[in-house]
C-alpha atoms as a PDB file:
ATOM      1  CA  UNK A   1      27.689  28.519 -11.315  1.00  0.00           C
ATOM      2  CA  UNK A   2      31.238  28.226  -9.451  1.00  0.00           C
ATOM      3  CA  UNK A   3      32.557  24.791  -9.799  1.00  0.00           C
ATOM      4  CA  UNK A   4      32.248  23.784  -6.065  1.00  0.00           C
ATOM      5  CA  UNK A   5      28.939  25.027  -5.483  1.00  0.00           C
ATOM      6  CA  UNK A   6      26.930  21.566  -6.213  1.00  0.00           C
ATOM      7  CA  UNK A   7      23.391  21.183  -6.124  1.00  0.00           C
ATOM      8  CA  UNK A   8      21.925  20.697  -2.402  1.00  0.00           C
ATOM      9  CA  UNK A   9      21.967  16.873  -2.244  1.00  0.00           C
ATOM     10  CA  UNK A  10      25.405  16.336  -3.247  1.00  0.00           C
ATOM     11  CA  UNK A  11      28.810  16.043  -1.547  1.00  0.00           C
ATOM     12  CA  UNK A  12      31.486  18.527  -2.604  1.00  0.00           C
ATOM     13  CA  UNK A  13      35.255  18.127  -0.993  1.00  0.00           C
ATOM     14  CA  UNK A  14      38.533  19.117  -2.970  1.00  0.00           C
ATOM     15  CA  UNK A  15      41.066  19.548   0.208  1.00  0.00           C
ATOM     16  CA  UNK A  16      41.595  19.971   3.553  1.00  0.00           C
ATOM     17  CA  UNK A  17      40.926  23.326   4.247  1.00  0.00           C
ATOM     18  CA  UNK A  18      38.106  25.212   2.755  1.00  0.00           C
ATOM     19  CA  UNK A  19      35.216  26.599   4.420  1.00  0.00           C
ATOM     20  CA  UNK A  20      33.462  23.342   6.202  1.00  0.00           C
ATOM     21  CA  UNK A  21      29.332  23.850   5.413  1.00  0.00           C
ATOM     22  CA  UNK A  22      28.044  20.209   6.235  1.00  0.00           C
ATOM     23  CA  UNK A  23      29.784  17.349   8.232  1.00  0.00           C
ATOM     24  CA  UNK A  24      28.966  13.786   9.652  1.00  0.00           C
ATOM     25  CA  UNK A  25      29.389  13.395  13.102  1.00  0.00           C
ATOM     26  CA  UNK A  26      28.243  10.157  15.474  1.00  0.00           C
ATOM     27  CA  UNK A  27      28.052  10.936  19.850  1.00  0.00           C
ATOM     28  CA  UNK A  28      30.498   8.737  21.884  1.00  0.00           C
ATOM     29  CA  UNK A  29      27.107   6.940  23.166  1.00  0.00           C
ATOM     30  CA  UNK A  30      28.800   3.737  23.906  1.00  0.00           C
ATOM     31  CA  UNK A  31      32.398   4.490  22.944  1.00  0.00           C
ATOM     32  CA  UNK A  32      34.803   2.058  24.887  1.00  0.00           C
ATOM     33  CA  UNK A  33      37.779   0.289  24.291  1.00  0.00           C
ATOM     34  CA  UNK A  34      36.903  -3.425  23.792  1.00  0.00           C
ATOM     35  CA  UNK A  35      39.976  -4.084  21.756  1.00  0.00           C
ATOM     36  CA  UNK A  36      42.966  -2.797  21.705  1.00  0.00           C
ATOM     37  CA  UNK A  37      43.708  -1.433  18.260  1.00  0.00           C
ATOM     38  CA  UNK A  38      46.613   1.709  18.603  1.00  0.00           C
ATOM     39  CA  UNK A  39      49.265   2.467  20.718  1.00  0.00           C
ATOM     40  CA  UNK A  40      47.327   5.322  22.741  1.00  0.00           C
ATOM     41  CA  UNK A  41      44.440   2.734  23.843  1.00  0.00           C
ATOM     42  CA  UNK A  42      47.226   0.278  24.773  1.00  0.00           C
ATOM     43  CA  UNK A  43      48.063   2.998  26.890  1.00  0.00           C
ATOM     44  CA  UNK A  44      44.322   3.892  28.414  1.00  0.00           C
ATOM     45  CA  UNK A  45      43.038   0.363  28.534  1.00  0.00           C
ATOM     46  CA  UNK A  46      43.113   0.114  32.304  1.00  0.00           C
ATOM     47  CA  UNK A  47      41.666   3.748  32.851  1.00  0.00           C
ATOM     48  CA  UNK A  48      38.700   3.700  30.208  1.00  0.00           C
ATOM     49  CA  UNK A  49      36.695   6.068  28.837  1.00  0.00           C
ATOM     50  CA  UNK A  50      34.494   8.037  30.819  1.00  0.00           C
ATOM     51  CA  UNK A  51      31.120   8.073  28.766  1.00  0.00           C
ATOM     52  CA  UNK A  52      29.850  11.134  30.311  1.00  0.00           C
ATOM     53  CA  UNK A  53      32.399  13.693  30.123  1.00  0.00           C
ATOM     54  CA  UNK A  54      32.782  11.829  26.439  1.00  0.00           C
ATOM     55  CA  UNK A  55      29.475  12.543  25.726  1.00  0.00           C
ATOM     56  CA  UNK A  56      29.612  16.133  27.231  1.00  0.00           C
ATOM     57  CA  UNK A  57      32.996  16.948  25.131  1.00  0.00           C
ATOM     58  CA  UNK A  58      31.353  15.771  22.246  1.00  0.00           C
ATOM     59  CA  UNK A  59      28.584  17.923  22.678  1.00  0.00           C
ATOM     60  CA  UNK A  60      31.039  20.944  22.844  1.00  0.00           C
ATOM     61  CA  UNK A  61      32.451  20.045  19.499  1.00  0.00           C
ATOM     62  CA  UNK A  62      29.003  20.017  18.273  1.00  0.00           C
ATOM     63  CA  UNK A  63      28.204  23.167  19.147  1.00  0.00           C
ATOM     64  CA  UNK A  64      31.051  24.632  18.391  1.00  0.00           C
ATOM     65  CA  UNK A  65      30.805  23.606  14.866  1.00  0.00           C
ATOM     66  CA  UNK A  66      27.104  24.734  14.333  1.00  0.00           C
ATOM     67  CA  UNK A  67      28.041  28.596  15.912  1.00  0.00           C
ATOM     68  CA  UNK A  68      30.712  28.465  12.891  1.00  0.00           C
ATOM     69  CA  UNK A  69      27.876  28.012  10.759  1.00  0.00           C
ATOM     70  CA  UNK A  70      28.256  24.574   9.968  1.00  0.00           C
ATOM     71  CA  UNK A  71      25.342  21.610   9.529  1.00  0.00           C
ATOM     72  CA  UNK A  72      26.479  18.886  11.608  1.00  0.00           C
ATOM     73  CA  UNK A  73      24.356  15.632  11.028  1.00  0.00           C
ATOM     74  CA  UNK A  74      24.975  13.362  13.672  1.00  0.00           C
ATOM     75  CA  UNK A  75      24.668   9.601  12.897  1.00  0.00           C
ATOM     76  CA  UNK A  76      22.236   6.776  14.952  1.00  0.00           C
ATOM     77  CA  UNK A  77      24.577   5.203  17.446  1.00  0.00           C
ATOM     78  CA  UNK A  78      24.814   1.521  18.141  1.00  0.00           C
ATOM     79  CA  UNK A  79      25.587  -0.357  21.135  1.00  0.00           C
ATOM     80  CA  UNK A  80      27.704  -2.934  19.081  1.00  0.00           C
ATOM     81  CA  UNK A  81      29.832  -0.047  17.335  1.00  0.00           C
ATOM     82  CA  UNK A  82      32.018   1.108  20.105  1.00  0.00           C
ATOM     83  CA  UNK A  83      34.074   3.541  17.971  1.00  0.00           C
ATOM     84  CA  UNK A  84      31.347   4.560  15.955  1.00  0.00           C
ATOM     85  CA  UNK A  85      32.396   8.520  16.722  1.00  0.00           C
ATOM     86  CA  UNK A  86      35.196   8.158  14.590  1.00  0.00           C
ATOM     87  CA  UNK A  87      33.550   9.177  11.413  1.00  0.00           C
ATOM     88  CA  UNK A  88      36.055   9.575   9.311  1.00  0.00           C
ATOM     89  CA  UNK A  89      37.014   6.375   8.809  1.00  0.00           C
ATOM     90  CA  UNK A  90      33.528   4.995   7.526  1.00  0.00           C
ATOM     91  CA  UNK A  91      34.064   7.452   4.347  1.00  0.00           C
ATOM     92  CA  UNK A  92      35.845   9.940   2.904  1.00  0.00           C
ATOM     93  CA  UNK A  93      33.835  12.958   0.029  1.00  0.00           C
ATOM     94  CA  UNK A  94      36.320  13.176  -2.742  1.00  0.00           C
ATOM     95  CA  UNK A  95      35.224  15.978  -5.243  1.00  0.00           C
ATOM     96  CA  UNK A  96      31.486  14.826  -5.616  1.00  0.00           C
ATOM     97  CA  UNK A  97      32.040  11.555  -4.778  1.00  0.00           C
ATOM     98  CA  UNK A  98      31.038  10.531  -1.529  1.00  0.00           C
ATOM     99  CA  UNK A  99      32.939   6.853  -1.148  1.00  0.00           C
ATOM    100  CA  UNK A 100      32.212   4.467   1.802  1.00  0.00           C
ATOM    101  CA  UNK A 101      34.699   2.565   3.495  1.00  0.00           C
ATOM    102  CA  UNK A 102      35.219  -1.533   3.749  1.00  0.00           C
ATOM    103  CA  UNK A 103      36.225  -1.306   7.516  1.00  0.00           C
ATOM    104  CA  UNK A 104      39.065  -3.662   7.875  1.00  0.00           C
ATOM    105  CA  UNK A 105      38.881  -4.066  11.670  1.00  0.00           C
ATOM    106  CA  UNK A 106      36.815  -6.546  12.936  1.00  0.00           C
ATOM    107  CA  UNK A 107      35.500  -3.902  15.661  1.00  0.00           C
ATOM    108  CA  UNK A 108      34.257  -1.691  13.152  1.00  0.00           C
ATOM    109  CA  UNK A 109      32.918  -3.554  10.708  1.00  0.00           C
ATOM    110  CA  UNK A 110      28.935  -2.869  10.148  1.00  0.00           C
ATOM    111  CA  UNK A 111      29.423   0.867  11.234  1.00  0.00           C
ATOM    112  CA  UNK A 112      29.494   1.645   7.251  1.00  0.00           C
ATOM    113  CA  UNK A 113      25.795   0.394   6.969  1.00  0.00           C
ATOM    114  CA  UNK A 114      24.916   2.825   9.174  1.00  0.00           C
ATOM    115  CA  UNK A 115      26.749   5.752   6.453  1.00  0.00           C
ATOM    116  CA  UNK A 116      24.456   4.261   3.755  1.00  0.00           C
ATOM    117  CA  UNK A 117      21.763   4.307   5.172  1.00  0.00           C
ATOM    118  CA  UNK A 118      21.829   7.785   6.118  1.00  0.00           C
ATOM    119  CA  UNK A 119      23.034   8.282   2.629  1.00  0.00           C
ATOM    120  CA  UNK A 120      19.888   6.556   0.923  1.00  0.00           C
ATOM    121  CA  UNK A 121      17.365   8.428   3.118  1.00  0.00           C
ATOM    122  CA  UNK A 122      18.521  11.446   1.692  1.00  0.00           C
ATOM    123  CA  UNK A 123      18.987  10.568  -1.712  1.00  0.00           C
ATOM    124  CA  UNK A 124      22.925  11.130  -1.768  1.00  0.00           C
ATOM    125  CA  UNK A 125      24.236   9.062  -4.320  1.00  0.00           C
ATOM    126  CA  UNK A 126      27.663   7.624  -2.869  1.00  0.00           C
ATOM    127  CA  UNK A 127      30.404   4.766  -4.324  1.00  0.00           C
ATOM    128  CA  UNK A 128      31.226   1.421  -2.085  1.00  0.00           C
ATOM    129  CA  UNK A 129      34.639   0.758  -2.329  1.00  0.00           C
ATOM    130  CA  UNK A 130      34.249  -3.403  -1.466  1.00  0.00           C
ATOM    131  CA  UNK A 131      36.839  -5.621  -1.007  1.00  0.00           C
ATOM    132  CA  UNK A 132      39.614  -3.043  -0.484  1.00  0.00           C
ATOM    133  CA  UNK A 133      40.377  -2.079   2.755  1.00  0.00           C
ATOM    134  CA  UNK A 134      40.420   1.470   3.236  1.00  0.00           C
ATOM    135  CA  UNK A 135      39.533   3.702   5.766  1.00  0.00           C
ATOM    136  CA  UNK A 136      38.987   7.430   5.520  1.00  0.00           C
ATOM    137  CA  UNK A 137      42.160   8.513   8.139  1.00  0.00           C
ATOM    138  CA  UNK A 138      44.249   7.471   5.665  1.00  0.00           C
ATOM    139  CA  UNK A 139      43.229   9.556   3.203  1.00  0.00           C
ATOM    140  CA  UNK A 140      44.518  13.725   2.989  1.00  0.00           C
ATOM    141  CA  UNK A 141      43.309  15.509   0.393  1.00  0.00           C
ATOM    142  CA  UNK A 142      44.980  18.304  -1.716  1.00  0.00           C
ATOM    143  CA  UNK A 143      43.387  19.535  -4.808  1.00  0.00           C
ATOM    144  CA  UNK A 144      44.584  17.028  -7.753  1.00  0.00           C
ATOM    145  CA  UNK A 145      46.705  15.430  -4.855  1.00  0.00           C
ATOM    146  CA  UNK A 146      45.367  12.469  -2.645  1.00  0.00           C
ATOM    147  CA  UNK A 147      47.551  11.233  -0.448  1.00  0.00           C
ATOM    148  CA  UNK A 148      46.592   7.777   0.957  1.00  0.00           C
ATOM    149  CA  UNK A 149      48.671   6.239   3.603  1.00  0.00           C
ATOM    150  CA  UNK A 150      49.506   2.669   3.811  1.00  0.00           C
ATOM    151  CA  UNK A 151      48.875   0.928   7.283  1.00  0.00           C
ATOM    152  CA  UNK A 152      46.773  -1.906   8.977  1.00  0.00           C
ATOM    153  CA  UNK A 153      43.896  -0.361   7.997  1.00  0.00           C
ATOM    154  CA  UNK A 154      44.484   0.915   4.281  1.00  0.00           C
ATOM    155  CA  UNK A 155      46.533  -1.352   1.208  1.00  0.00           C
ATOM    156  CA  UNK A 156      48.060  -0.303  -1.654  1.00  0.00           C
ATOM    157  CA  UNK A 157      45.547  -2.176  -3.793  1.00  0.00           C
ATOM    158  CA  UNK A 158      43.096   0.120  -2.565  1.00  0.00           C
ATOM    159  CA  UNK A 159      45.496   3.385  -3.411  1.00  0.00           C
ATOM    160  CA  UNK A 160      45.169   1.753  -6.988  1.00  0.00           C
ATOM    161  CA  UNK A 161      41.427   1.227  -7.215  1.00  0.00           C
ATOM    162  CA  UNK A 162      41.162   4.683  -6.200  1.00  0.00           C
ATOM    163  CA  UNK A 163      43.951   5.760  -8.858  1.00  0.00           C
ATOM    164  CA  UNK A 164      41.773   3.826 -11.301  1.00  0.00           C
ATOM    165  CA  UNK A 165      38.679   5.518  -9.997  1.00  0.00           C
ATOM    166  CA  UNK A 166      40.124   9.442 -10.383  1.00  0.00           C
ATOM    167  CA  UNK A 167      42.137   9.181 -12.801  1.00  0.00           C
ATOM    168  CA  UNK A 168      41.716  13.174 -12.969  1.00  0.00           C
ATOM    169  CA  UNK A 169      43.759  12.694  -9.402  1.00  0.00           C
ATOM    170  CA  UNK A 170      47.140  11.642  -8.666  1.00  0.00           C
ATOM    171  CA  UNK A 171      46.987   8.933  -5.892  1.00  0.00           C
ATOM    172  CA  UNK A 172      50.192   9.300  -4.118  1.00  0.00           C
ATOM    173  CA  UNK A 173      50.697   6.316  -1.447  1.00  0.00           C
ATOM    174  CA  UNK A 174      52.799   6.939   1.639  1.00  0.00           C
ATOM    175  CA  UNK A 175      53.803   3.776   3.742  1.00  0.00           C
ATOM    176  CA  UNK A 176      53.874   4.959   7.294  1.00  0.00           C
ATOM    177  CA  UNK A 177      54.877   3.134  11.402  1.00  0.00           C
ATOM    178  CA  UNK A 178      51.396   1.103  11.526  1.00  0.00           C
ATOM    179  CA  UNK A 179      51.337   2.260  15.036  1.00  0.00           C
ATOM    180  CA  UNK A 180      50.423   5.364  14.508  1.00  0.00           C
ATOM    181  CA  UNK A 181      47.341   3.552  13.317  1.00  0.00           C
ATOM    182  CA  UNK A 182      45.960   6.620  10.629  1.00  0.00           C
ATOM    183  CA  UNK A 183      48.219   8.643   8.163  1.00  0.00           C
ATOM    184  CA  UNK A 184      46.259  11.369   9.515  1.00  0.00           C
ATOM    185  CA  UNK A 185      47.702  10.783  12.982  1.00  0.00           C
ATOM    186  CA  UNK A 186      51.245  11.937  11.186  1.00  0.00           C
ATOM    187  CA  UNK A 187      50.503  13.855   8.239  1.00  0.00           C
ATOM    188  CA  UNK A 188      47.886  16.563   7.996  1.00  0.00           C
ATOM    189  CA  UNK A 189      47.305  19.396   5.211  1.00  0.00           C
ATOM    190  CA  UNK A 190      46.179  22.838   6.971  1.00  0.00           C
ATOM    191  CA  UNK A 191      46.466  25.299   3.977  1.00  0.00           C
ATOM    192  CA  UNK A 192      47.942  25.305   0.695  1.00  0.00           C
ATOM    193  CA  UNK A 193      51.131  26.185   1.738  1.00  0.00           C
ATOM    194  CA  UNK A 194      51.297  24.556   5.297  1.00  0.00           C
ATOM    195  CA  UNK A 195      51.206  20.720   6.477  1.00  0.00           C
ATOM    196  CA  UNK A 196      52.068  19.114  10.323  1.00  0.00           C
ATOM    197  CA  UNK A 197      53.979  16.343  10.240  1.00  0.00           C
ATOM    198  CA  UNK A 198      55.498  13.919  12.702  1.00  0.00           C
ATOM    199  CA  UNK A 199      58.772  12.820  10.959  1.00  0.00           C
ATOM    200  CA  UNK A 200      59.790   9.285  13.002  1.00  0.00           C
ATOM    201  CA  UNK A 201      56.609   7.762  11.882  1.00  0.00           C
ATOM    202  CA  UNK A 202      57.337   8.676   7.918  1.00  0.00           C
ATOM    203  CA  UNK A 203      59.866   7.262   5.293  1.00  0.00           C
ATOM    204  CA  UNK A 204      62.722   9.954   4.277  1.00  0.00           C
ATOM    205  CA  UNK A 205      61.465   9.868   0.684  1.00  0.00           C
ATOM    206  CA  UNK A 206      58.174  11.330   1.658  1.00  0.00           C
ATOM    207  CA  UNK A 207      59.501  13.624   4.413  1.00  0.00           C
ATOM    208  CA  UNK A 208      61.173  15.093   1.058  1.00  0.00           C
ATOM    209  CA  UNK A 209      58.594  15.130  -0.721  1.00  0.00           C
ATOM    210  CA  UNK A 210      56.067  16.864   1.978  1.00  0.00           C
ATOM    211  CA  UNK A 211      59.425  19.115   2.060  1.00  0.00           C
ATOM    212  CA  UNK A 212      59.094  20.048  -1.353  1.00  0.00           C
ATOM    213  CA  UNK A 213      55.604  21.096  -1.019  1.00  0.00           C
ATOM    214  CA  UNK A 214      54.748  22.400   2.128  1.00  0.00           C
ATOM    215  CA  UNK A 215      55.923  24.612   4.773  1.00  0.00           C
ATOM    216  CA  UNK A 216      56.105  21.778   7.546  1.00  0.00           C
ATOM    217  CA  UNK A 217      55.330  22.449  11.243  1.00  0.00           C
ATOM    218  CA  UNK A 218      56.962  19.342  13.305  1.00  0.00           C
ATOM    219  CA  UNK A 219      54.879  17.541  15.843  1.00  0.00           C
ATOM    220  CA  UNK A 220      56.731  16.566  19.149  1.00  0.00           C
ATOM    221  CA  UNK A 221      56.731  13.214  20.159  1.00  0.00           C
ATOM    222  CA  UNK A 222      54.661  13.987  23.288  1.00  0.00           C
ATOM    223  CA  UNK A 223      52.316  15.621  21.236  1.00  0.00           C
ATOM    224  CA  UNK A 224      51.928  12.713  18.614  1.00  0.00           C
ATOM    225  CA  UNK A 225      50.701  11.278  21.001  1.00  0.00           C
ATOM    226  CA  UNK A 226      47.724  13.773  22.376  1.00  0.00           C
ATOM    227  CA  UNK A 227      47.415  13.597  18.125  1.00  0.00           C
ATOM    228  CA  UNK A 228      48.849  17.384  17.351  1.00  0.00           C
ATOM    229  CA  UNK A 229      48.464  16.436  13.792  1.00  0.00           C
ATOM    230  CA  UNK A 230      45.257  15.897  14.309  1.00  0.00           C
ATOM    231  CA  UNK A 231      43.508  19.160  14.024  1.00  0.00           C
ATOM    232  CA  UNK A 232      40.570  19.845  12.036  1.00  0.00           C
ATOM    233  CA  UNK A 233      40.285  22.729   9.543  1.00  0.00           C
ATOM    234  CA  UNK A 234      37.173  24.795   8.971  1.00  0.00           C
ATOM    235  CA  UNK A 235      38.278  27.275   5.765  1.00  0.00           C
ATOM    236  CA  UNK A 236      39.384  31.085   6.316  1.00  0.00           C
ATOM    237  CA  UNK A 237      42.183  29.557   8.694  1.00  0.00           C
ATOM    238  CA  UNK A 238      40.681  28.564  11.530  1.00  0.00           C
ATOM    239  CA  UNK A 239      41.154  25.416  13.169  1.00  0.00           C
ATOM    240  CA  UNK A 240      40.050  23.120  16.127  1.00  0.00           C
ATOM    241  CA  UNK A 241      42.700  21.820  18.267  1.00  0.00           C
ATOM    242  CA  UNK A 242      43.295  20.284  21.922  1.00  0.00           C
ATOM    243  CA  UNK A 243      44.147  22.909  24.297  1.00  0.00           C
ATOM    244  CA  UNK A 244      46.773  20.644  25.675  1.00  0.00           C
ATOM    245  CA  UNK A 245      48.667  20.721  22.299  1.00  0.00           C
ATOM    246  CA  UNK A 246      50.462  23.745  23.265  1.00  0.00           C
ATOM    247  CA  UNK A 247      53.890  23.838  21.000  1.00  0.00           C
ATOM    248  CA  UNK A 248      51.512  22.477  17.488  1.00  0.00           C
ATOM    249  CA  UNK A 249      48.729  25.803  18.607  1.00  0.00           C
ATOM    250  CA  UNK A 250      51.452  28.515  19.132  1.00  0.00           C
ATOM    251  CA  UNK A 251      53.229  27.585  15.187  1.00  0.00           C
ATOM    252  CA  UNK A 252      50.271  27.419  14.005  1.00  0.00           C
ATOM    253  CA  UNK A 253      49.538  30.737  15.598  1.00  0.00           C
ATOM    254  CA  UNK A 254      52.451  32.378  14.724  1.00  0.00           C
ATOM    255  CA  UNK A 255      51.801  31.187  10.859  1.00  0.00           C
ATOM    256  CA  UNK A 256      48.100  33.361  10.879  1.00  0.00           C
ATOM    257  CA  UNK A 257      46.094  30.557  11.675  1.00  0.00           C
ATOM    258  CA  UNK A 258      42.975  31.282  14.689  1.00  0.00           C
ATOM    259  CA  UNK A 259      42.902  28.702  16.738  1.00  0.00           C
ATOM    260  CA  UNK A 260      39.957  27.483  18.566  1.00  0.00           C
ATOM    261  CA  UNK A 261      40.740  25.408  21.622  1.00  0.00           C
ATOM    262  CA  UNK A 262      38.341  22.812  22.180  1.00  0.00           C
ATOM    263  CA  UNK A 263      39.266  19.780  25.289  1.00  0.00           C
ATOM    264  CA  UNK A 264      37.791  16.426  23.742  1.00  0.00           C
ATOM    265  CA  UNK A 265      40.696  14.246  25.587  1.00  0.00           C
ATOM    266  CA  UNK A 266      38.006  11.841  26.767  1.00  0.00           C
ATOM    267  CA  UNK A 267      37.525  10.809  23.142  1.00  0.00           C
ATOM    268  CA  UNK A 268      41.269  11.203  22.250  1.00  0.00           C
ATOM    269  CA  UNK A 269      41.519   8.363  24.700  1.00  0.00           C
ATOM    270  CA  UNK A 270      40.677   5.893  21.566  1.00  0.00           C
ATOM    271  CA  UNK A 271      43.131   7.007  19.462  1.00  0.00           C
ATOM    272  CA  UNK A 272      41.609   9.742  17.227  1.00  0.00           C
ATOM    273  CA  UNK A 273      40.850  13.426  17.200  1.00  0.00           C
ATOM    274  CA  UNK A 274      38.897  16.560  15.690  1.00  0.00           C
ATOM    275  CA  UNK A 275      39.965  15.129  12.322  1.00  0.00           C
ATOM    276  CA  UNK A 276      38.962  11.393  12.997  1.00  0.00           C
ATOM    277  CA  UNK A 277      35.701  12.545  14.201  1.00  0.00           C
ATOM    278  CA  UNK A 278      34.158  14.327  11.387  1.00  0.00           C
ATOM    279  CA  UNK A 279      33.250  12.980   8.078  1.00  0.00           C
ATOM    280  CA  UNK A 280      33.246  16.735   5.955  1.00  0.00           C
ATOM    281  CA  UNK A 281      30.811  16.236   2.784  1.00  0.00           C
ATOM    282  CA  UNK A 282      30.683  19.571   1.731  1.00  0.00           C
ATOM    283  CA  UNK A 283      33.318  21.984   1.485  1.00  0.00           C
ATOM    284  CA  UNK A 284      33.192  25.965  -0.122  1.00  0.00           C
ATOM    285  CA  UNK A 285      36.009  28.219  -1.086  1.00  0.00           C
ATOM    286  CA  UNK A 286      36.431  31.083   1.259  1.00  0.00           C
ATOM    287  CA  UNK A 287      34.279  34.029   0.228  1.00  0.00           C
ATOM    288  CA  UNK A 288      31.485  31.587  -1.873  1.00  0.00           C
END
């Protein structure tokens, strides 16, 4: 049996990019912004969110997912979670380890019962990483790599814990602008060879580094902030990303990746994007 095909009830997630098979999602049911916790609510907090066209978006993404072939298990939705639909952050699947988030914003916390739960119903065995605060946008995977970014949200004692935890892994920390709330909002891994990366919001020392490594497609400013780095990959190269992020679609065009436009700027609105909104839990290698 290949390596990364685990038996049905388990998680199974080694990067960023392989072929997605099964993801947690949550609908934008009562998604608002009730506190003000990044830079692009500050900027929406008079305007809102739109619930319908949120929820209708949403339902795009959904569907969009499932005609790729994916299982998309949406999670209940609760009136006192408002950001609930950023699913990411509640966990993150590290090889078979499924690990659930302590939320460290006051907003949020609670939404990671709501994880385990589903996780107990269906017998998924998962690790609770308490009294750290981490949250799953912080954390890019790359094969033996993890990168885990440190913010408001995410401290170094939890990089360690999670050093401690995989110590097959190296647990690489990278201190980022805590306005850009999530190192996912900067940083993102597409491929093996190719990352996005917003340079302003990043120390020089890991610009190198990412240098070293990747081929690095820069995200404008303007595009930061519609979250260009935020795309979502889905194995074979192919990728969902805002239509509106024109100069991030056409590099990553003209470096072979397919890009499937999807508009979900209602949600974007709070902050996060394809990337924040999906939890992936099980992950193939193209072609298995």
């Amino acid at each position: 049996m290949e390596q990364n095909m685990q038996p049905e009830n388990r998680g199974y997630v080694i990067n960023e990019y392989d072929v997605l098979k099964k993801v947690i999602l949550c609908s934008p049911q009562y998604m608002t912004i009730r506190d003000v916790i990044n830079e692009t609510q500050k900027h929406f907090k008079d305007e809102g969110i739109h619930i319908e066209v949120a929820l209708e978006q949403h339902n795009e993404f959904v569907n969009t997912l499932k005609s790729y072939g994916m299982e998309v298990i949406l999670l209940p939705y609760h009136k006192k979670y408002p950001e609930q639909v950023f699913t990411r952050d509640i966990g993150f699947t590290l090889g078979q380890t499924i690990f659930v988030s302590d939320m460290a914003s006051e907003v949020r916390k609670g939404e990671e019962n709501v994880l385990k739960q589903w996780l107990e119903d269906e017998g998924i065995s998962y690790y609770n990483l308490i009294g750290d605060q981490i949250e799953g946008g912080d954390v890019v995977i790359d094969q033996d790599t993890i990168y885990v970014g440190l913010s408001n949200r995410t401290n170094q004692q939890a990089a360690d814990h999670l050093q401690g935890l995989l110590p097959n892994f190296k647990v690489r920390p990278v201190p980022f602008k805590a306005e850009y709330l999530h190192l996912d909002c900067v940083f993102n891994v597409v491929s093996p060879e190719i990352a996005l990366i917003y340079r302003p919001a990043l120390t020089e020392e890991d610009i190198n580094l990412f240098s070293s490594r990747y081929d690095l497609i820069d995200v404008s400013e303007e595009e930061q902030f519609t979250l260009g780095t935020n795309v979502l990959v889905i194995g074979n190269k192919k990728l969902l990303s805002l239509p509106v992020n024109k100069g991030v679609n056409e590099q990553l065009r003209s470096k072979g990746f397919e890009i499937i436009e999807v508009d979900i700027t209602e949600i974007i609105k709070s902050g996060g994007s394809f990337r924040c909104c999906t939890l992936p839990i099980l992950r193939e290698k193209d072609g298995h």
